[in-house]
Protein backbone atom coordinates (compact mmCIF):
# COMPACT_ATOMS: atom_id res chain seq x y z
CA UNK A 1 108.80 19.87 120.21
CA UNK A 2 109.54 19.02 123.64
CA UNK A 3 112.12 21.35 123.19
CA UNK A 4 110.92 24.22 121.99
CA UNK A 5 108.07 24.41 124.63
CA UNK A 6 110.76 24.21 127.56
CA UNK A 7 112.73 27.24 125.64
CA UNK A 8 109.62 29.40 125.37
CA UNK A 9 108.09 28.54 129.11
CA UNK A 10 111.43 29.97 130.19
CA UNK A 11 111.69 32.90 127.69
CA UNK A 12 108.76 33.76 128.95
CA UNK A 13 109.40 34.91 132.11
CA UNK A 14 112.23 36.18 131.32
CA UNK A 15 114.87 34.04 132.08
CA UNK A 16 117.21 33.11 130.10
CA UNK A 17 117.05 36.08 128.26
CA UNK A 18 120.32 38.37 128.71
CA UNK A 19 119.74 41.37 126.99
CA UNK A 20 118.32 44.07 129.69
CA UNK A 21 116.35 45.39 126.46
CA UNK A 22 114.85 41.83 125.52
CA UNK A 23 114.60 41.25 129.14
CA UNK A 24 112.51 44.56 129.96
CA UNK A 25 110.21 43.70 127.02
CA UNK A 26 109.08 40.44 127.74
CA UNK A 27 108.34 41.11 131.38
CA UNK A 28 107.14 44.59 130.62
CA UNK A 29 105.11 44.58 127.47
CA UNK A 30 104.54 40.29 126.59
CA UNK A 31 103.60 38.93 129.68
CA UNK A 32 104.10 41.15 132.72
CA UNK A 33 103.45 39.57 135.84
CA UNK A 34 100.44 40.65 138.10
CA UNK A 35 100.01 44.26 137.47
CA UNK A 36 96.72 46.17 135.72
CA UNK A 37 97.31 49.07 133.34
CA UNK A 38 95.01 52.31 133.04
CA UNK A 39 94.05 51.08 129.66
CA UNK A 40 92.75 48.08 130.69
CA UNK A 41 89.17 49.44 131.53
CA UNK A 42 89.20 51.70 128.13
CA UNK A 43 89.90 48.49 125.76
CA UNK A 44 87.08 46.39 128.14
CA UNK A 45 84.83 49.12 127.58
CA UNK A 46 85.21 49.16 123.67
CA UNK A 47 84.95 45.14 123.85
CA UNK A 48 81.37 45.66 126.05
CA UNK A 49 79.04 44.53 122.89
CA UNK A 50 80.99 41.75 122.17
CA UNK A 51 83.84 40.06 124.32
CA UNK A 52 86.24 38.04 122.31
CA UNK A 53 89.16 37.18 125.08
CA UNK A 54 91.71 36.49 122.25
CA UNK A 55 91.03 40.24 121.05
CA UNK A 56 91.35 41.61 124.94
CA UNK A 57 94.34 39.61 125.33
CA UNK A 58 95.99 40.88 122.58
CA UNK A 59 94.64 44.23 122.64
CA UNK A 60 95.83 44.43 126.65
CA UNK A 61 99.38 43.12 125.05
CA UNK A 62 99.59 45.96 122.42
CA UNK A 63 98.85 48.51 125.26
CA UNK A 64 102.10 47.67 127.11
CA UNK A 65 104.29 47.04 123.79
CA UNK A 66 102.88 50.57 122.40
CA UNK A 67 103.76 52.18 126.05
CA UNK A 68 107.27 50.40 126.30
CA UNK A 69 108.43 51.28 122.81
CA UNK A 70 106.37 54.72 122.53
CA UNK A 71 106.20 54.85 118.55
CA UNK A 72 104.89 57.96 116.58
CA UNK A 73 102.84 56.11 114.39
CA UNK A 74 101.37 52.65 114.07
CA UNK A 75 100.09 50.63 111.30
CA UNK A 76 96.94 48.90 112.29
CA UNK A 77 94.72 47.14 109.54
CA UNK A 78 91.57 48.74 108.06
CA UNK A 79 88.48 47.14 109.81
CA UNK A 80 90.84 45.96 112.84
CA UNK A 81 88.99 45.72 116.02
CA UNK A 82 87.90 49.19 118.00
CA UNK A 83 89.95 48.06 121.27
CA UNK A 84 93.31 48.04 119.04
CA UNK A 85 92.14 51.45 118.00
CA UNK A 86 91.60 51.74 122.01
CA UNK A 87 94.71 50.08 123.17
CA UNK A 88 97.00 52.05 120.93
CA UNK A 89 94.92 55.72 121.81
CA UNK A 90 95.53 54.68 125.80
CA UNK A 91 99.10 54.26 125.21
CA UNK A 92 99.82 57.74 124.30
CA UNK A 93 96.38 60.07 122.51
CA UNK A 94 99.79 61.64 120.43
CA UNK A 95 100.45 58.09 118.38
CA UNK A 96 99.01 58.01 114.51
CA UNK A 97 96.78 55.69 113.62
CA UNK A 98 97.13 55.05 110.34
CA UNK A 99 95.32 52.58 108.16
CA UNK A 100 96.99 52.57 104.72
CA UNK A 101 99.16 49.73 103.68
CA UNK A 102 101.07 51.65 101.26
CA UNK A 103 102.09 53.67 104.07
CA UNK A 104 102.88 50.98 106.96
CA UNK A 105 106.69 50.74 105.70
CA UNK A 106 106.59 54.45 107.07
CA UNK A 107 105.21 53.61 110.82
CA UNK A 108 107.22 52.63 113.93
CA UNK A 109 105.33 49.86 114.47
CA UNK A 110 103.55 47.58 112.14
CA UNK A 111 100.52 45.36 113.71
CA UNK A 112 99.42 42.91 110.84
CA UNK A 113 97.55 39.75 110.38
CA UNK A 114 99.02 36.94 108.95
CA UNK A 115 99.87 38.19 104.96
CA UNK A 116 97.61 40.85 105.26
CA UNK A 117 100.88 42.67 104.26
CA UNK A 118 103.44 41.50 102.04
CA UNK A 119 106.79 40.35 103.54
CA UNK A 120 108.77 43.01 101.79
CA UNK A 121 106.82 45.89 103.05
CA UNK A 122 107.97 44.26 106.92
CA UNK A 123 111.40 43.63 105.74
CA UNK A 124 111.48 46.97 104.41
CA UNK A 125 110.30 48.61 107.84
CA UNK A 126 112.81 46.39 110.12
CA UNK A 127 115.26 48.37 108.29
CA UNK A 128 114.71 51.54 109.80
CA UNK A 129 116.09 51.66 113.43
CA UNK A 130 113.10 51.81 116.24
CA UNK A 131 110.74 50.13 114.00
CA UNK A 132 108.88 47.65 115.19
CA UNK A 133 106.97 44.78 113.74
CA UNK A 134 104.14 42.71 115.41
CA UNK A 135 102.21 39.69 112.96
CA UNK A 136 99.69 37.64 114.34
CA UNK A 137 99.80 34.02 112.71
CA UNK A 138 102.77 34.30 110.73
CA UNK A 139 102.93 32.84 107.75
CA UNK A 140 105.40 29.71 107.57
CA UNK A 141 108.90 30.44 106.78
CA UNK A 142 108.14 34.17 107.51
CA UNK A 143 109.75 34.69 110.57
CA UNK A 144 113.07 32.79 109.56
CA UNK A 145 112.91 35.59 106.44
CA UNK A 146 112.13 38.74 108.90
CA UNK A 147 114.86 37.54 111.12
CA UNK A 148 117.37 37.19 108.34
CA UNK A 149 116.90 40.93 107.28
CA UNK A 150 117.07 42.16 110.44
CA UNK A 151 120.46 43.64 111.14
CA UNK A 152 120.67 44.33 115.12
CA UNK A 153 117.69 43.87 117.65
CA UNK A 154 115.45 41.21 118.89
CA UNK A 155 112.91 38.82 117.97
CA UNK A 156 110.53 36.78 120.02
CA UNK A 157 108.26 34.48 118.62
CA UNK A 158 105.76 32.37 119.69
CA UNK A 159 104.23 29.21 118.14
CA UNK A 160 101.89 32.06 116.12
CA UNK A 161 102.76 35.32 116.63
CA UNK A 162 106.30 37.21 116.03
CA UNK A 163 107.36 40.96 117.84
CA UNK A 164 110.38 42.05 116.08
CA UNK A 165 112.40 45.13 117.62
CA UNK A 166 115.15 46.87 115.19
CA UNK A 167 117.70 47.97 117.68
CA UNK A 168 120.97 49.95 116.97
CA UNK A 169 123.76 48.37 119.11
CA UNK A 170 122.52 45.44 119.98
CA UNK A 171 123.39 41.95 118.54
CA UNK A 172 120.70 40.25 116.80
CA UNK A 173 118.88 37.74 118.81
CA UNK A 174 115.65 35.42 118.92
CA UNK A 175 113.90 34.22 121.67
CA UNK A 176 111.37 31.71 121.59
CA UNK A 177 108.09 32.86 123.97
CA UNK A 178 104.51 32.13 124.83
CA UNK A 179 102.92 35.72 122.93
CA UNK A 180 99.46 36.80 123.70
């Protein structure tokens, strides 16, 4: 326990972590340190009528992750809160939006709630180089599963929340960090 909350402190800010990829994407798009993106204001703005931090937090988070990895198309829930819809649109106005499970498996980038999607759809995106998957409150035993089907990239979880990247070239790795 001890353990594992040492490893993700330091994950966290990046050290420890070799790959220049992993590195860049923990201190650019998980938790970059003191800089404000042009987004920011957009996603506070759709939050106005009612502030939930944990949603700004996370929508801030899938601002940067959206503008470091630049997908075509992400999968975002049906009913999923308006500054997701915000944080993705601020990213780049070109990304899809798209709202229909049967066709996450098909997006870049997958941004799910717990089993709101079933594990084979998101082993069946991580197969497809570039894809990225993002679950908030994984399901137990889930990430171990993810991370065993994905061939090269990275994975950082959290005590919650998972961000896999499918890579080409680069050796399979986890880190453990502090996400959203």
């Amino acid at each position: 326990m001890l353990l594992d909350w040492l490893n993700r402190s330091r994950h966290t800010r990046g050290y420890g972590v070799h790959s220049p990829f992993g590195y860049a994407l923990v201190t650019r798009a998980v938790r970059p340190k003191g800089c404000a993106w042009y987004g920011y204001a957009d996603i506070r703005n759709s939050l106005a009528q009612n502030f939930d931090r944990r949603v700004w937090r996370e929508a801030c988070m899938l601002l940067r992750l959206a503008a470091f990895l630049r997908p075509g198309s992400v999968y975002l829930p049906a009913g999923a809160n308006l500054a997701y819809n915000t944080a993705i649109s601020a990213a780049d106005s070109r990304t899809g939006i798209v709202k229909a499970a049967a066709s996450a498996a098909s997006c870049d980038m997958i941004c799910s709630v717990s089993d709101m999607l079933p594990l084979d759809v998101l082993r069946q995106a991580l197969e497809r180089p570039g894809a990225c998957v993002a679950v908030r409150n994984v399901p137990a035993g889930w990430a171990e599963a993810l991370f065993g089907s994905l061939a090269e990239g990275i994975a950082l979880r959290g005590k919650r929340n998972l961000i896999m990247v499918h890579r080409s070239g680069m050796q399979k790795i986890l880190y453990t960090v502090n996400i959203g």
